[in-house]
Protein backbone atom coordinates (compact mmCIF):
# COMPACT_ATOMS: atom_id res chain seq x y z
CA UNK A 1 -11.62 -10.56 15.19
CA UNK A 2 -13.52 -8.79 11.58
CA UNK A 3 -14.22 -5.78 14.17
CA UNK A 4 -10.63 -5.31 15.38
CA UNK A 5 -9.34 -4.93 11.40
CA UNK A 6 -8.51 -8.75 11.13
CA UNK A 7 -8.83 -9.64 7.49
CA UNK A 8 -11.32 -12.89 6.71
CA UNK A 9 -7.95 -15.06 5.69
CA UNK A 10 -6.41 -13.92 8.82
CA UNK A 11 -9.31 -15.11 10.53
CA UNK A 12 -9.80 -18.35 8.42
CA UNK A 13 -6.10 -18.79 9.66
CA UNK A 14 -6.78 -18.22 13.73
CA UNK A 15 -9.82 -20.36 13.64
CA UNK A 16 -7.81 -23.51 11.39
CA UNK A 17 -11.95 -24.61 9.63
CA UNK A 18 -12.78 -22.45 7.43
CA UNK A 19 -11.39 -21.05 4.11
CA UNK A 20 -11.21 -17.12 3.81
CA UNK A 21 -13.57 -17.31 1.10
CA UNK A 22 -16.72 -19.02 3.12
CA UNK A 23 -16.00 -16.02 5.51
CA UNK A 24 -16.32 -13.67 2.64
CA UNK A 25 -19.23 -14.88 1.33
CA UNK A 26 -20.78 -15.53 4.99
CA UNK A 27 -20.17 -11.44 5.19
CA UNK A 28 -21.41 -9.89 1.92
CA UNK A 29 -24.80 -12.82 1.96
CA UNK A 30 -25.81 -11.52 5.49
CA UNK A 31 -25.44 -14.96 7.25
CA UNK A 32 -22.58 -13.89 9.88
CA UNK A 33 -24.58 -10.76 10.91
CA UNK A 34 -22.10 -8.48 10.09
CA UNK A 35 -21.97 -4.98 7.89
CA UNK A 36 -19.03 -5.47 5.32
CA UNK A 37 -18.81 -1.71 5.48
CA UNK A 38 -17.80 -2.01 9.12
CA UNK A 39 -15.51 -5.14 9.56
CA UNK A 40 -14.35 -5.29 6.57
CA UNK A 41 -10.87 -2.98 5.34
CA UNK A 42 -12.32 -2.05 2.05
CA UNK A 43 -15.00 -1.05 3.40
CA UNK A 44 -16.95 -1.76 0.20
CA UNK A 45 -20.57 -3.08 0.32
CA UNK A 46 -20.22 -5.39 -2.23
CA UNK A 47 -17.79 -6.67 -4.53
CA UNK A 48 -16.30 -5.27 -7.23
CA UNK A 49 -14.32 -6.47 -9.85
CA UNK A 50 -10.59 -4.39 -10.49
CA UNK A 51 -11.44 -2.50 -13.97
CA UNK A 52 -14.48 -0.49 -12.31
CA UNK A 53 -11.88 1.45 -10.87
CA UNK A 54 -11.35 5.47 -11.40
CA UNK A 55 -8.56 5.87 -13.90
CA UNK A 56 -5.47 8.29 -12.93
CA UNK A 57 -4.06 10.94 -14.77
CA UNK A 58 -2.11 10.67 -18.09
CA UNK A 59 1.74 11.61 -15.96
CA UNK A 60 2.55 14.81 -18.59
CA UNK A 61 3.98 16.77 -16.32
CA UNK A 62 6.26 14.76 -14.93
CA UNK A 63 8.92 14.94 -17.75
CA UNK A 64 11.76 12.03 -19.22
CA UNK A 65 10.32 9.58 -16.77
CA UNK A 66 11.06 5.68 -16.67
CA UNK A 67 8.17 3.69 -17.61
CA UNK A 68 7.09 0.05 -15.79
CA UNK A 69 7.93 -1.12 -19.11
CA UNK A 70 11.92 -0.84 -18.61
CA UNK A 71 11.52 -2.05 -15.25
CA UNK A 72 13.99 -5.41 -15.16
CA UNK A 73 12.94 -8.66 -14.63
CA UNK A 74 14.09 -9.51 -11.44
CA UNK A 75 12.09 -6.66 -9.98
CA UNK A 76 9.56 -8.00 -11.68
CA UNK A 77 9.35 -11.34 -10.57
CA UNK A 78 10.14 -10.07 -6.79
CA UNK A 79 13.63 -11.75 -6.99
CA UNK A 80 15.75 -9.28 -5.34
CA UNK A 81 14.30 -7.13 -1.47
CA UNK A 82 14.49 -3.81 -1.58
CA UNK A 83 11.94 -2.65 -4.87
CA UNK A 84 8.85 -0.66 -3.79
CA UNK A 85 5.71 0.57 -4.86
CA UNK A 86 3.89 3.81 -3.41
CA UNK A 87 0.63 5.71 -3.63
CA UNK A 88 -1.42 8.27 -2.02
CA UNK A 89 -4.66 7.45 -0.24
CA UNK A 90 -7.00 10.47 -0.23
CA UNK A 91 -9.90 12.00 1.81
CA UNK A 92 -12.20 14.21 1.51
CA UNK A 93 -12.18 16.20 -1.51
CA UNK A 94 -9.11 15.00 -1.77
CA UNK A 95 -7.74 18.05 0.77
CA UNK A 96 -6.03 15.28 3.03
CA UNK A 97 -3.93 12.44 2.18
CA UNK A 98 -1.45 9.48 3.77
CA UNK A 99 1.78 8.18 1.58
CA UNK A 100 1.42 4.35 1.54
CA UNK A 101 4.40 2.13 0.66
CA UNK A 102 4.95 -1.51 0.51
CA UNK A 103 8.06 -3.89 -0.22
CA UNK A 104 7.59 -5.99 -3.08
CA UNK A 105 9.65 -9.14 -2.45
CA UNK A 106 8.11 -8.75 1.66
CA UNK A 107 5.11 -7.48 0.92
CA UNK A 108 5.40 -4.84 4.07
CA UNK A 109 3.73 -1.89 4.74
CA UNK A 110 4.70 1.33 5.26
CA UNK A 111 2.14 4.57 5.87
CA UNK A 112 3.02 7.81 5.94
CA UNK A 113 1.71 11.54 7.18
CA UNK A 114 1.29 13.97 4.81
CA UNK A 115 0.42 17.36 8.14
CA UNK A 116 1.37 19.72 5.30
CA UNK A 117 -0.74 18.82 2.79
CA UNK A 118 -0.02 15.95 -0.58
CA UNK A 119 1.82 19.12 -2.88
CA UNK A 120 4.60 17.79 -4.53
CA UNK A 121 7.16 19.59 -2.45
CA UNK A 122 5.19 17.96 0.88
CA UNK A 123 4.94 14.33 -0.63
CA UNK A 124 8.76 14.25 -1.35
CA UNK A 125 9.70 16.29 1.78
CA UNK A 126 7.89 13.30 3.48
CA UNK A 127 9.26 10.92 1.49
CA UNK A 128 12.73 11.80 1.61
CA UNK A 129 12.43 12.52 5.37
CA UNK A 130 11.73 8.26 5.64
CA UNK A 131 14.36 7.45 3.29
CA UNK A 132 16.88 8.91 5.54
CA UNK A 133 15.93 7.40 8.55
CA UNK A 134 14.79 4.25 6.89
CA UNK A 135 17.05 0.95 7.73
CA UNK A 136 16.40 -1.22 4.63
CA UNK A 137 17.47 -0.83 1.26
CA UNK A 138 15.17 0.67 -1.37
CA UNK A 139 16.49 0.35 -4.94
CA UNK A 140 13.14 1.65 -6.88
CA UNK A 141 9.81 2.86 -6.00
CA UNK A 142 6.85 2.35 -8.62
CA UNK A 143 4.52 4.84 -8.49
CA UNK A 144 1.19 5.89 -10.48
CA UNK A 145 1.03 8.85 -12.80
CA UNK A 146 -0.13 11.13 -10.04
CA UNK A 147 1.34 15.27 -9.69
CA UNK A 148 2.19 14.74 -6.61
CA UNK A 149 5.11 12.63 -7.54
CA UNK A 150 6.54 15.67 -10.08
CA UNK A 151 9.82 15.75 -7.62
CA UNK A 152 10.61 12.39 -8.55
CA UNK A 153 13.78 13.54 -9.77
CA UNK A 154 15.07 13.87 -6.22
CA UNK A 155 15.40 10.09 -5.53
CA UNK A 156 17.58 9.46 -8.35
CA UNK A 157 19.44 12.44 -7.73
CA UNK A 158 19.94 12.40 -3.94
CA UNK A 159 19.51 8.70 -2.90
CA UNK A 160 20.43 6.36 -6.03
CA UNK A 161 16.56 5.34 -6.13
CA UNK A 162 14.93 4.33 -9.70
CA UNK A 163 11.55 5.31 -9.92
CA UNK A 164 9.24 3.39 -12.39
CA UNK A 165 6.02 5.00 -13.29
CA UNK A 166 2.65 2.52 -14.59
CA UNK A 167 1.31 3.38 -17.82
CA UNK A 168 -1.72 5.80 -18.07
CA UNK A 169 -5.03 4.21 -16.16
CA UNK A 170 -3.42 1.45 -14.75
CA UNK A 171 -3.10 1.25 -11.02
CA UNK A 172 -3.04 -2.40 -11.54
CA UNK A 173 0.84 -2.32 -12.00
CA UNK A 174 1.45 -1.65 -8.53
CA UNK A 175 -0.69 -4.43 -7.85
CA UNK A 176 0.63 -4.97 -3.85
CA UNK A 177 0.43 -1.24 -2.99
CA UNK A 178 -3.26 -0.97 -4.79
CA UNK A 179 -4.83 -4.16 -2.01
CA UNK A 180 -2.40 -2.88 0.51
CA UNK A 181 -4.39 0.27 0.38
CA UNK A 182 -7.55 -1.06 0.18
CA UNK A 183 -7.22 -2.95 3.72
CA UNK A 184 -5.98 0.88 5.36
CA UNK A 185 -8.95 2.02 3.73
CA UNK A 186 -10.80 -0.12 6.80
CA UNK A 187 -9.04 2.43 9.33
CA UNK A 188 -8.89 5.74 7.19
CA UNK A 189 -12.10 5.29 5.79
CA UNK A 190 -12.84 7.41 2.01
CA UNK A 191 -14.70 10.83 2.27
CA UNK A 192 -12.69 11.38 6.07
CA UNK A 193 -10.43 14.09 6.98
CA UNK A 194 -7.06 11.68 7.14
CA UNK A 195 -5.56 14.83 8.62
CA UNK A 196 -6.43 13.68 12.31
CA UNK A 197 -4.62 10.26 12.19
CA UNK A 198 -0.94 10.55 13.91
CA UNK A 199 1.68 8.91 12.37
CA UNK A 200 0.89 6.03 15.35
CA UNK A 201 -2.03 5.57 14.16
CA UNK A 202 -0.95 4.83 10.64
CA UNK A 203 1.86 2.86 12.25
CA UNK A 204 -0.43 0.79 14.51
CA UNK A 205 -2.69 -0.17 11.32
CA UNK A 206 0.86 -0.98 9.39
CA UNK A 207 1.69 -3.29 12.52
CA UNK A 208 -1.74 -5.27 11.94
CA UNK A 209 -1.02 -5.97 8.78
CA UNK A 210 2.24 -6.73 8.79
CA UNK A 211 1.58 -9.11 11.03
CA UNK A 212 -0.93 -11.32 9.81
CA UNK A 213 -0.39 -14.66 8.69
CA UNK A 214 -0.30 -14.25 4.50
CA UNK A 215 -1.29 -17.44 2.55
CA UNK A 216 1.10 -15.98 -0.06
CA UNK A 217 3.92 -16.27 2.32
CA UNK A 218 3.05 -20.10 3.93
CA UNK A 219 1.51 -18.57 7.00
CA UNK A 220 4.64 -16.23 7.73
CA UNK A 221 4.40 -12.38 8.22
CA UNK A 222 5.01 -9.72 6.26
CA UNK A 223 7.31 -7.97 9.40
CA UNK A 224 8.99 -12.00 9.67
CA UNK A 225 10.24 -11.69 6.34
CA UNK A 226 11.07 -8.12 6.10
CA UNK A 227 13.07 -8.58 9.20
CA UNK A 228 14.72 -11.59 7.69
CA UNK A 229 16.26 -9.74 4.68
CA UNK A 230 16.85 -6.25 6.75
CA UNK A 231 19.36 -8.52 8.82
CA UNK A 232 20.66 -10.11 5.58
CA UNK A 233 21.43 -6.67 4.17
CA UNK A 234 23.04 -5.18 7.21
């Protein structure tokens, strides 16, 4: 199951024995025979803890922005569906790049195409494109400090969405989108031309994910959930 994209939890889960973490360590000691740069998402061959990562850029040019910091309290303590967080995910020299989104409350992912290119006008054209064919509410959208987000503007403007943006070097805020996009990272791999992936293959990847049993969630799915509150909305 590691092979197909299963996480270790999810596997932990099929198998009813063993705790996600044994599987982890069975991985990254040797003892299960298996490269953790090949079965597992991250891809990473050994841990790492969260602050080792690359900062972001300081946000400047992105004008009278909302900080997280006035971001209410029910968004965040995931009280109320409908509150997202996004990101890019980058390849090679960062000339190619996939939108990834995921629901707060649901924790269900979303990946997106970028054909054009991950300009500013492309990311929101993309975005925006979604948001009109998108079912399910979406009241705000967190986001890093990144340029390709200088648009934001356009989702207050044109569809009533808030957008919150994380203080400087701190992709820890959007804590769900930052592991949601370290388990694509096992499909669409760093250093990769993510130009070649159709939007089916982002969307198969999504559907793997969304729906694994999540410890978080009691053994429930990301899609059970999400589908639970789209119908409560409609």
């Amino acid at each position: 199951m590691l092979v197909t994209g299963y996480s270790p939890y999810a596997v932990a889960h099929q198998l009813g024995v063993l705790c996600a973490e044994t599987i982890y360590q069975g991985i990254y000691s040797g003892r299960l025979g298996v490269d953790p740069t090949v079965v597992l998402r991250t891809r990473r061959p050994k841990r790492r803890h969260r602050h080792l990562r690359q900062p972001t850029s300081d946000g400047n040019y992105l004008g009278a922005f909302t900080p997280i910091g006035e971001r209410p309290t029910v968004v965040n303590a995931r009280e109320v569906f409908g509150h997202w967080e996004g990101d890019l995910i980058t390849g090679t020299a960062n000339q190619s790049a996939i939108i990834t989104l995921i629901e707060r409350v649901t924790r269900y992912q979303v990946a997106l195409t970028l054909p054009k290119g991950h300009s500013a006008d492309h990311t929101m054209s993309r975005l925006t494109h979604w948001l009109d064919t998108h079912q399910a509410p979406v009241h705000s959208l967190t986001w890093d400090r990144g340029a390709e987000l200088t648009r934001w503007n356009q989702l207050r403007d044109h569809h009533r969405i808030t957008v919150y943006f994380c203080d400087p070097k701190s992709p820890w805020q959007r804590a769900s989108n930052e592991n949601a996009n370290r388990q694509l990272r096992f499909w669409f791999p760093r250093r990769t031309d993510l130009s070649i992936y159709t939007q089916d293959d982002l969307n198969q990847a999504c559907d793997i994910i969304n729906t694994t049993p999540r410890r978080i969630h009691n053994n429930h799915t990301a899609q059970h959930l999400y589908h639970q509150h789209t119908r409560t909305h409609h």
